[in-house]
Protein backbone atom coordinates (compact mmCIF):
# COMPACT_ATOMS: atom_id res chain seq x y z
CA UNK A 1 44.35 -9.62 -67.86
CA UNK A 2 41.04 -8.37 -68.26
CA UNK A 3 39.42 -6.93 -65.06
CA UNK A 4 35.41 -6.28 -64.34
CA UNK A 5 33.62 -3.47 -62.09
CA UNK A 6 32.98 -4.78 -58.80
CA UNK A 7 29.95 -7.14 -58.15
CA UNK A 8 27.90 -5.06 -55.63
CA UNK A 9 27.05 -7.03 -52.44
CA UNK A 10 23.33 -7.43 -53.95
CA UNK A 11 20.73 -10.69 -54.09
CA UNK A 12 20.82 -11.82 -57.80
CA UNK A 13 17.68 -12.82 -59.80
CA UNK A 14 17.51 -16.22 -61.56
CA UNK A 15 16.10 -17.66 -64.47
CA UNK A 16 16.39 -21.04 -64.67
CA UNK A 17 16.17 -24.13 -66.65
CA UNK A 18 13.64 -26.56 -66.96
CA UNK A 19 14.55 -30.35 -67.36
CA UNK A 20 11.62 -32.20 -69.67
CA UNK A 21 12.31 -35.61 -68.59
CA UNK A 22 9.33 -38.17 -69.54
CA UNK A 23 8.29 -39.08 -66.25
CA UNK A 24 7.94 -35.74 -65.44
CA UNK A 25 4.47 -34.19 -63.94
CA UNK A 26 2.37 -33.16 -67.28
CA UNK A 27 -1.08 -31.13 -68.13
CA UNK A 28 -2.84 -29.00 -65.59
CA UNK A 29 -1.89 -30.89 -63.38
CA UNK A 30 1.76 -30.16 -63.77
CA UNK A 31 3.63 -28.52 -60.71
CA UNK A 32 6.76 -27.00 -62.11
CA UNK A 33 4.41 -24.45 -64.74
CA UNK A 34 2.11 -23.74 -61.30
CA UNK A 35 5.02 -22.56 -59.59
CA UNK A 36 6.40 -20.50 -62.14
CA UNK A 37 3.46 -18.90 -62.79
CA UNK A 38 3.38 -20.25 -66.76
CA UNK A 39 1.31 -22.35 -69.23
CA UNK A 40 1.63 -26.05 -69.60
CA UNK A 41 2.19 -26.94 -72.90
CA UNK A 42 0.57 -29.42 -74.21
CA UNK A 43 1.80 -32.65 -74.26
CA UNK A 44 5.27 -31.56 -72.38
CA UNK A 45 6.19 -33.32 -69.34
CA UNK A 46 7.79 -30.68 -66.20
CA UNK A 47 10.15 -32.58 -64.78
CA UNK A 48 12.81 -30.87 -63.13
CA UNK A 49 13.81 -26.80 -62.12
CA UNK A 50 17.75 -26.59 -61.59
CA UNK A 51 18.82 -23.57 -59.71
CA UNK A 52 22.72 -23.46 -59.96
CA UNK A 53 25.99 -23.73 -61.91
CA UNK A 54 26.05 -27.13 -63.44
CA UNK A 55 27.76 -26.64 -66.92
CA UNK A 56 24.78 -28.97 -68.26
CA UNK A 57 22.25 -26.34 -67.76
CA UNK A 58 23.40 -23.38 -65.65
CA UNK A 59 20.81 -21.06 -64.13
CA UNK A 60 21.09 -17.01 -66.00
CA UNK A 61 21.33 -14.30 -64.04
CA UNK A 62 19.43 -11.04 -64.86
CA UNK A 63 21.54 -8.18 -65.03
CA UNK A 64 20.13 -4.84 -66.42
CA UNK A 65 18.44 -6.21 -69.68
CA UNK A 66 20.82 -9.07 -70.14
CA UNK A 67 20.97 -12.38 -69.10
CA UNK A 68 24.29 -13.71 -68.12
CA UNK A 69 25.04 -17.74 -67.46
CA UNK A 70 25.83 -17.53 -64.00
CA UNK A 71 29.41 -19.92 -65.04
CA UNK A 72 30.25 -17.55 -66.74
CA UNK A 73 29.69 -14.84 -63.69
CA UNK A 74 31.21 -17.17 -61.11
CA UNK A 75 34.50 -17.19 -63.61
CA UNK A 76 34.31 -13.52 -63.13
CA UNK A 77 33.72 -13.20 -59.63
CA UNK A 78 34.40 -16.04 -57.92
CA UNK A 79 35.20 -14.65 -54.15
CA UNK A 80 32.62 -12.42 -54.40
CA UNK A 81 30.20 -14.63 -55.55
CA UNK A 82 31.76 -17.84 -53.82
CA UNK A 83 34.17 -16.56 -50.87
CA UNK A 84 37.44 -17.21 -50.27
CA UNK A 85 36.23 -20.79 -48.10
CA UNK A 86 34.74 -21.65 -50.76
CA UNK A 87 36.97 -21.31 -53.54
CA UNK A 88 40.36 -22.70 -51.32
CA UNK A 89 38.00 -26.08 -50.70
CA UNK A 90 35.93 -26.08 -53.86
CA UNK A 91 37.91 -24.40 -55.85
CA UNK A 92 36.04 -21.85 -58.82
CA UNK A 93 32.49 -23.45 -59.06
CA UNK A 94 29.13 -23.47 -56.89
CA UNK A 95 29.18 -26.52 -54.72
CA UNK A 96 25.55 -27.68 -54.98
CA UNK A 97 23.00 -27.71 -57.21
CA UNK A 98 19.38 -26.75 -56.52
CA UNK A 99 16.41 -28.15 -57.86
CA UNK A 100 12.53 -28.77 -57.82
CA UNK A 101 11.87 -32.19 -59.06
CA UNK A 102 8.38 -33.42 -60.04
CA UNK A 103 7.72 -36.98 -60.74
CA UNK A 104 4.62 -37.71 -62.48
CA UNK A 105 5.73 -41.44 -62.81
CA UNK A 106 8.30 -43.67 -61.82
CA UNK A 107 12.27 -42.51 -61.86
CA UNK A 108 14.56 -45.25 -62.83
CA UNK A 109 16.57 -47.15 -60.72
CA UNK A 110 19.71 -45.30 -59.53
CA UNK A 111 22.46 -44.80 -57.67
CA UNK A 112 25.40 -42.13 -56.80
CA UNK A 113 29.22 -42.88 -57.17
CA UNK A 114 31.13 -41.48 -54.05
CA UNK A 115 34.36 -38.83 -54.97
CA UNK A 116 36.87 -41.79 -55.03
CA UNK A 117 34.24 -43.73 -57.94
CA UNK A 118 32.87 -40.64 -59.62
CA UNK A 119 36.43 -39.85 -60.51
CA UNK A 120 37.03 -42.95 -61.85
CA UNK A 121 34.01 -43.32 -64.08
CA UNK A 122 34.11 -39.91 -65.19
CA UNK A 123 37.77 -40.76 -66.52
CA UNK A 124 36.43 -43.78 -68.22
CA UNK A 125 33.09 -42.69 -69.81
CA UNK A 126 32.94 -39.05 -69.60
CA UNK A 127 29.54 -39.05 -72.23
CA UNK A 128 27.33 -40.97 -69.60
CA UNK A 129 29.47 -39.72 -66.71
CA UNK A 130 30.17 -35.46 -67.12
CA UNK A 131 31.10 -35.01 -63.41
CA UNK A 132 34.31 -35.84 -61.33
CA UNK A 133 32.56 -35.39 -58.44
CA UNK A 134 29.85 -37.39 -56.08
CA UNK A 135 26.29 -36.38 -55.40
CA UNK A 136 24.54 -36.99 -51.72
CA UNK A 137 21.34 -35.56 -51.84
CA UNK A 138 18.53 -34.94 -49.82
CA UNK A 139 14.46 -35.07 -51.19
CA UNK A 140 12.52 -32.95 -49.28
CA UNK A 141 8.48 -32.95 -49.88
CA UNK A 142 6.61 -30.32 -50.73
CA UNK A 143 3.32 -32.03 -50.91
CA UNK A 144 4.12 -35.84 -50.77
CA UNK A 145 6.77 -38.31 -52.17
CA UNK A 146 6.51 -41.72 -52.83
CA UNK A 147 9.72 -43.41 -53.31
CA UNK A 148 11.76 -46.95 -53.42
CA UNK A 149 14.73 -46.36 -50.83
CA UNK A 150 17.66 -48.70 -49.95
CA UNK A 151 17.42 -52.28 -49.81
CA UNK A 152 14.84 -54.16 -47.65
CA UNK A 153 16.49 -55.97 -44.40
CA UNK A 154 17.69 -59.81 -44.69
CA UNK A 155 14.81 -61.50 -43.41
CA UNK A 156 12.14 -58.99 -46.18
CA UNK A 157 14.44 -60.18 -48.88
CA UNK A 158 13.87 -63.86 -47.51
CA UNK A 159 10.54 -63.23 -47.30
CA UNK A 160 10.07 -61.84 -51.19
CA UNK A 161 12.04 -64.82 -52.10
CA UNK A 162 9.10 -67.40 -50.31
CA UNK A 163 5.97 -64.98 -51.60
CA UNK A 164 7.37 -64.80 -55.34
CA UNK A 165 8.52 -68.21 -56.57
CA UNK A 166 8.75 -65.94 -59.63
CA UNK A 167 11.44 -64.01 -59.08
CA UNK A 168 13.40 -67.10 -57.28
CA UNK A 169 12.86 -69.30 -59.89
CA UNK A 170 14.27 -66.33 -62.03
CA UNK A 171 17.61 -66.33 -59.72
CA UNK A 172 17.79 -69.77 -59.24
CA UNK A 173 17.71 -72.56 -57.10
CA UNK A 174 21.52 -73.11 -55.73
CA UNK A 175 21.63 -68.84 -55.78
CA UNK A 176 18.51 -68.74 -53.48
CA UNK A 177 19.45 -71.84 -51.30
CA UNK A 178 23.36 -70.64 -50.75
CA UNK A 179 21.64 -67.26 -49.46
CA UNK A 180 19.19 -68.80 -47.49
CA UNK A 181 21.89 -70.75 -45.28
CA UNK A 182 23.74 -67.84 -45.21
CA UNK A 183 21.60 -65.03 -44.64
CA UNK A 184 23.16 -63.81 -41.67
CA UNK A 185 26.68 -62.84 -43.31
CA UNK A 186 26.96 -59.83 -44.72
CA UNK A 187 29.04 -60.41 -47.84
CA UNK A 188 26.32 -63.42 -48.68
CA UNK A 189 23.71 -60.99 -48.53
CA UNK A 190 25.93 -58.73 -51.01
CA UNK A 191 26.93 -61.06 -53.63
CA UNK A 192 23.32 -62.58 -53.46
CA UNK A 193 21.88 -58.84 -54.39
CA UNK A 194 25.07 -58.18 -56.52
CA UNK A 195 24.19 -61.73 -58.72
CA UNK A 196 20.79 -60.43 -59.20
CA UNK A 197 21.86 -57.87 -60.72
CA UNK A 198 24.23 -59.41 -62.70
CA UNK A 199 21.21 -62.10 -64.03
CA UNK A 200 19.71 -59.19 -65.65
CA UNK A 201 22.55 -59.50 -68.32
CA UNK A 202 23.33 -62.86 -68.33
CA UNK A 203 19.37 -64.53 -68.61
CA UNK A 204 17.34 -61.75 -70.62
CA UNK A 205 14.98 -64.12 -71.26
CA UNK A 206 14.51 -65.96 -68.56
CA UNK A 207 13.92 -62.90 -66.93
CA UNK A 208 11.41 -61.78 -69.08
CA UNK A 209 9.53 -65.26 -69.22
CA UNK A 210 9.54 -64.61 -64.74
CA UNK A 211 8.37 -61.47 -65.25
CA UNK A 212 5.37 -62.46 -67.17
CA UNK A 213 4.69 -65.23 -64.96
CA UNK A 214 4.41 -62.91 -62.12
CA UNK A 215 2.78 -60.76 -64.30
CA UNK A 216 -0.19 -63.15 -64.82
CA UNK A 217 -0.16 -64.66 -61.40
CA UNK A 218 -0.94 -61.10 -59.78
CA UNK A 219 -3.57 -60.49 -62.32
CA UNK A 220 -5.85 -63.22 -61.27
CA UNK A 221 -5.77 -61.90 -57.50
CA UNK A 222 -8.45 -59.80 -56.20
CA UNK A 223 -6.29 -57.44 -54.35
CA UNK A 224 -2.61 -56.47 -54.29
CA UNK A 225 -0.39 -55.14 -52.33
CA UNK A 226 1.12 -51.74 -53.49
CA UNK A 227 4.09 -53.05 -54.90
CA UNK A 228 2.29 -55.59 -56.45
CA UNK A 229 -0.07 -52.61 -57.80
CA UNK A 230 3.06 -50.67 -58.83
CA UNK A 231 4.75 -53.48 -60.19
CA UNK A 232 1.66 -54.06 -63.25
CA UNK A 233 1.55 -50.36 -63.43
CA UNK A 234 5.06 -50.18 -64.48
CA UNK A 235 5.29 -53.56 -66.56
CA UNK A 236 3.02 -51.68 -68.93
CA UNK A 237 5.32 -49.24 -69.82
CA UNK A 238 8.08 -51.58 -69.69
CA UNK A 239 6.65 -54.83 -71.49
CA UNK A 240 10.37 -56.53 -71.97
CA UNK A 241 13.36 -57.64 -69.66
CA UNK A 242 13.78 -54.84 -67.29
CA UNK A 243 15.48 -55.96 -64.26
CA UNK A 244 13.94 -53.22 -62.00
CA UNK A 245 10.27 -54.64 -62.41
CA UNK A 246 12.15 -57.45 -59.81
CA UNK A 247 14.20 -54.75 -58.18
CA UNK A 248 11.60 -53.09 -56.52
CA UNK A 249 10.22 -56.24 -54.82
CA UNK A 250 13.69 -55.79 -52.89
CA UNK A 251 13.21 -52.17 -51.81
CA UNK A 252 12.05 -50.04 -49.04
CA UNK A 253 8.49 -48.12 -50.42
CA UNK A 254 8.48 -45.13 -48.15
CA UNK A 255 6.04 -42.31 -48.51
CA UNK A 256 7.00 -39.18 -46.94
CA UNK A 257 4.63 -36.06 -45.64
CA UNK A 258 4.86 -32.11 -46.64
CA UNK A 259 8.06 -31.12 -45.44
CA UNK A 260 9.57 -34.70 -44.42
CA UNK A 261 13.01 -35.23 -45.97
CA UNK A 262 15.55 -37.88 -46.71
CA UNK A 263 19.16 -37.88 -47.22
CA UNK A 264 21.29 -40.24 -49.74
CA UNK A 265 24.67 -40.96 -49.63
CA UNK A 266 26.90 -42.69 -52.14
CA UNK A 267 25.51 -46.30 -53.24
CA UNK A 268 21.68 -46.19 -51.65
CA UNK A 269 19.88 -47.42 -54.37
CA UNK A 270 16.74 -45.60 -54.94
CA UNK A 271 13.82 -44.35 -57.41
CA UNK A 272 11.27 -41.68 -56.82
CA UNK A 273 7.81 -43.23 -57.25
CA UNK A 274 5.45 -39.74 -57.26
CA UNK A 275 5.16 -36.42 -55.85
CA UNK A 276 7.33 -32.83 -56.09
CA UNK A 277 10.02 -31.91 -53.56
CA UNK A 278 12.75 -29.62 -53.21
CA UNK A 279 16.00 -31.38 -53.84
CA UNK A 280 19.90 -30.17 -52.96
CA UNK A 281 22.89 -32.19 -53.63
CA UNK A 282 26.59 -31.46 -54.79
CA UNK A 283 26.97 -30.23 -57.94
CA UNK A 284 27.02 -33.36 -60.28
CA UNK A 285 24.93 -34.89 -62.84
CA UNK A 286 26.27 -38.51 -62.82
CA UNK A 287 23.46 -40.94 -61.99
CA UNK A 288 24.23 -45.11 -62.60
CA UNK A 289 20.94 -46.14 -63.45
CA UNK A 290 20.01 -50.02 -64.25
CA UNK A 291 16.22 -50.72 -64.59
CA UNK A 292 12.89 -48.91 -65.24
CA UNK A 293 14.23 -46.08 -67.56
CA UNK A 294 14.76 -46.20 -71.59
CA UNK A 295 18.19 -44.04 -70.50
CA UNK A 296 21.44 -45.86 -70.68
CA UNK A 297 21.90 -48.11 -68.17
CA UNK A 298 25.24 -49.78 -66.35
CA UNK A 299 24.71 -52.57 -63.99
CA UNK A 300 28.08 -53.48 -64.15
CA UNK A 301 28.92 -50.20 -62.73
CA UNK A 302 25.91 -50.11 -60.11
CA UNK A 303 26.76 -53.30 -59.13
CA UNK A 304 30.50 -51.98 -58.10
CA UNK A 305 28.77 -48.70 -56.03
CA UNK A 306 25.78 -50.23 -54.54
CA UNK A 307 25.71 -49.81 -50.46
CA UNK A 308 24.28 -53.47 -49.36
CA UNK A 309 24.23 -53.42 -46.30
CA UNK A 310 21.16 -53.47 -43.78
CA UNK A 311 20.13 -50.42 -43.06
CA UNK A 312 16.72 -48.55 -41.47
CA UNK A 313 15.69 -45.92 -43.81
CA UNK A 314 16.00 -42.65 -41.11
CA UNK A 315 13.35 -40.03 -42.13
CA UNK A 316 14.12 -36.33 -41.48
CA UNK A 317 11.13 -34.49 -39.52
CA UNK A 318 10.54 -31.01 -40.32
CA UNK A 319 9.59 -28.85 -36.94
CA UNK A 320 6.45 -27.08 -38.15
CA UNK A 321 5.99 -24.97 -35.59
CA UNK A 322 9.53 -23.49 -36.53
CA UNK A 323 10.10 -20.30 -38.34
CA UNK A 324 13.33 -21.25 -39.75
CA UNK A 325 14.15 -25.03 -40.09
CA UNK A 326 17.66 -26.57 -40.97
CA UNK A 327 17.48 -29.60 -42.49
CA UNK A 328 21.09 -31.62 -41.09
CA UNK A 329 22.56 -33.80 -43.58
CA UNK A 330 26.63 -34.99 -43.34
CA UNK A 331 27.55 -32.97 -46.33
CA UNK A 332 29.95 -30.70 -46.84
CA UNK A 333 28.60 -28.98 -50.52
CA UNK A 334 25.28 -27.66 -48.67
CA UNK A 335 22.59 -27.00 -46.29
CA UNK A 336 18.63 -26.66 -46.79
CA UNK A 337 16.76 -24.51 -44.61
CA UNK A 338 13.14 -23.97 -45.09
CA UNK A 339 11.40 -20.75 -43.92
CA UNK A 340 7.22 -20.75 -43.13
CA UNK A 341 6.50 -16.76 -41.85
CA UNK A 342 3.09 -15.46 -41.46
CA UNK A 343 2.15 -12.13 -42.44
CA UNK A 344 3.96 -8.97 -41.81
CA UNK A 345 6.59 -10.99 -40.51
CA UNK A 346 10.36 -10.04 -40.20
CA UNK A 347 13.41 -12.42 -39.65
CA UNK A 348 16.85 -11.36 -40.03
CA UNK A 349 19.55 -13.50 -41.54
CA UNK A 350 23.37 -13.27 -40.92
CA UNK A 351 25.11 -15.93 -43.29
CA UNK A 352 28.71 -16.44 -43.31
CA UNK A 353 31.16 -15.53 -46.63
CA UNK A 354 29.57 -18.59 -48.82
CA UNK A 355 26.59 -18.60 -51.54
CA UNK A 356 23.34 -19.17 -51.10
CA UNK A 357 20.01 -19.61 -53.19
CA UNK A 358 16.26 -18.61 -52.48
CA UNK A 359 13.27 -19.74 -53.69
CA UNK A 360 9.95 -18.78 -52.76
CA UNK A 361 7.37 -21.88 -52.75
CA UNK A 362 4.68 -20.03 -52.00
CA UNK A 363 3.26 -16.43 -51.08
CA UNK A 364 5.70 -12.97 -51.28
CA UNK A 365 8.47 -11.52 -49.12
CA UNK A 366 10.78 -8.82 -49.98
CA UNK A 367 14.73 -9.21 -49.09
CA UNK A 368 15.99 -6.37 -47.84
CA UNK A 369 19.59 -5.70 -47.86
CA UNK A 370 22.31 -2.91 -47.59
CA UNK A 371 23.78 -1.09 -49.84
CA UNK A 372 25.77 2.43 -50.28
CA UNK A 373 24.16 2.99 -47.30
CA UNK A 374 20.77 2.58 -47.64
CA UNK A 375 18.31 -0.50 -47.58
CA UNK A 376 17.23 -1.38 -50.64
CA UNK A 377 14.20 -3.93 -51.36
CA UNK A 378 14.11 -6.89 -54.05
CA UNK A 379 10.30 -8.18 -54.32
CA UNK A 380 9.91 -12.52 -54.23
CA UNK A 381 6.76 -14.17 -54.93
CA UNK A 382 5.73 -17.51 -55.88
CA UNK A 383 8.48 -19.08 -58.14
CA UNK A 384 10.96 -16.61 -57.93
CA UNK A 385 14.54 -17.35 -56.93
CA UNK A 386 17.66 -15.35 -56.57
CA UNK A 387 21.31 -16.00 -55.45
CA UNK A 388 22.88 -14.05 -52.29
CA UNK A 389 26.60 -13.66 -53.41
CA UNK A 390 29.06 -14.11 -50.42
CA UNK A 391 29.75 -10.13 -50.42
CA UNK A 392 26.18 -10.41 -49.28
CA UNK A 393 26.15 -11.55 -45.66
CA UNK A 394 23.00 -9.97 -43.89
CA UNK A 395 19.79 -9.18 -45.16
CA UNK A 396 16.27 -9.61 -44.13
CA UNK A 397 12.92 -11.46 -45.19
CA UNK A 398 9.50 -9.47 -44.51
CA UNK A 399 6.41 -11.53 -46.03
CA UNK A 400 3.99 -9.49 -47.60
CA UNK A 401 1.63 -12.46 -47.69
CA UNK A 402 2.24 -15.93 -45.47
CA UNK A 403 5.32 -17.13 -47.15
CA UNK A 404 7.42 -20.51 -47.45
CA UNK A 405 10.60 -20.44 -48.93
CA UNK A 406 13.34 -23.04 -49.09
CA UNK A 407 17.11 -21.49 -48.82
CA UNK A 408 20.50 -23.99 -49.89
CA UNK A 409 24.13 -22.47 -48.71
CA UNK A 410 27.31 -24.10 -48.66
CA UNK A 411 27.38 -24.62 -44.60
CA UNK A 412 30.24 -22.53 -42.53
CA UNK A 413 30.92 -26.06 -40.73
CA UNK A 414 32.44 -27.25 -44.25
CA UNK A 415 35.71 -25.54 -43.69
């Protein structure tokens, strides 16, 4: 068996790879280039950072002059770069996956399978589906997000349904009715949402007919609400039978504030509208999509994971007058903390055996960290990242400049 040197207990610098999905932020405008200090090109839409180990685009490490795919370092070293927690409950591979997402327009329509479904899809249609694994996630903003979140409560939905004789017309009469004088039972309001969904299969052109009906209806008021505004925005780019130009009429718009945060469990059925925040989630790429995307789409299979029930959407509030912040979610595969130091200002961190990722948002620290004795210094500034290797368990941020910077670990209350 071949054996390595030892990985020294040292932070790790990261480059990482850039996602160019279409509805990503473009132009001068673009965040992703701003933070990482590098042109826009023309044209190119800057849509997503990932910071991690996902086999679909792993983040490289910089050793010496080379650049290594961090994989392949993890299969190396996995308890020093994991831990021995980690790798008995994980088993060889970085639990989350890091990212800055910037949404220039409208994400489609999606939802995440749970461990028990992801398995199972995974099995079935490994090309649409790479992971075995589910994905909670939390959206934290960095500026501001817009986003469609979870379903609306009973009595919205009833109230869409009276407002838009377009989109019950599109359901249909004995659909609507049944719901109506049932409402108040659960699995009525789930196989009413469940049958919409199914509709967008089964009457394609009925559903495009509604759709421009609605289309034309809104068009000769003199104001609109903002869903109304977002819905013509978006039936623009999607001029056919797209089920989600309905979809959003049944969900929760939220807009969060710098450094507000929300967390998504298995089945919440969501879409980010605008805005760039720093996302964490377990380490999985499988996203069920059905409506406002040009991506493959599976209603059959969303319609099996959706969550239906009635629930509040709970907004995470950042503590700005905290140094360090931890962002609480239920999951097991990580934890987000976000760090806001002034100038010339020193906080010590003692982490337990797990990984962890950095990245500076804005201004410059330096992490300062043990070594053969002596403290040695690595240098971040704006858009840099690096990974803190389990062997790593205390170091220290000093901020050369007022500095934020957003941390993700696998949590010691995991194990």
């Amino acid at each position: 068996m071949k054996t390595f040197p030892p990985l020294q207990p040292q932070p790790l610098r990261l480059v990482n790879s850039i996602q160019h999905y279409s509805w990503g932020m473009r132009g001068e405008s673009a965040f992703i280039p701003k933070l990482l200090n590098i042109p826009a090109e023309l044209n190119t839409a800057y849509a997503e950072l990932w910071m991690g180990a996902n086999s679909s685009a792993p983040s490289r490490v910089l050793l010496g002059t080379s650049q290594i795919p961090l994989t392949k370092l993890i299969r190396q070293y996995p308890q020093e770069i994991l831990g021995p927690q980690v790798v008995s409950h994980f088993g060889k591979q970085l639990p989350f996956l890091f990212k800055i997402l910037s949404a220039g327009e409208v994400l489609s329509i999606q939802a995440h399978p749970d461990k028990k479904q992801a398995e199972a899809i995974h099995r079935i249609d490994p090309k649409h589906y790479p992971d075995d694994t589910h994905k909670p996630e939390i959206a934290i903003a960095l500026d501001e997000l817009t986003a469609l979140v979870g379903f609306k409560n009973t009595a919205e939905i009833l109230s869409v349904l009276k407002n838009y004789p377009e989109i019950s017309g599109f359901i249909g009469h004995e659909v609507v009715s049944f719901f109506q004088s049932k409402s108040n039972k659960p699995e009525v309001r789930q196989q009413f949402l469940s049958t919409f969904f199914q509709f967008s299969i089964k009457k394609r052109s009925e559903l495009s007919n509604s759709i421009d009906y609605l289309e034309r209806r809104l068009l000769t008021l003199s104001a609109q609400t903002e869903t109304e505004s977002l819905f013509l925005k978006l039936r623009k780019k999607y001029p056919g039978s797209d089920i989600g130009l309905f979809g959003l009429f049944f969900l929760n718009l939220i807009h969060l504030k710098t450094g507000e945060a929300i967390f998504l469990p298995a089945g919440v059925p969501h879409a980010y509208v605008y805005g760039n925040i720093v996302e964490c989630m377990a380490n999985s790429d499988n996203v069920v999509r059905a409506g406002l995307t040009p991506k493959f789409q599976d209603v059959p299979t969303l319609i099996n994971i959706l969550d239906y029930s009635e629930k509040n959407v709970s907004i995470l509030t950042d503590d700005k007058n905290a140094e360090r912040f931890t962002y609480s979610t239920p999951a097991d595969e990580f934890a987000v903390q976000r760090y806001r130091l002034s100038l010339n200002k020193s906080i010590f961190v003692q982490k337990p055996q797990t990984p962890e990722i950095l990245i500076c948002i804005d201004g410059k620290a330096d992490l300062l960290f043990p070594i053969n004795g002596s403290i040695q210094a690595m240098r971040l500034k704006t858009g840099d990242s690096v990974l803190v290797p389990a062997v790593l368990e205390r170091y220290e941020l000093k901020t050369a400049e007022r500095s934020v910077i957003f941390s993700a670990s696998t949590p010691q209350s995991s194990f």
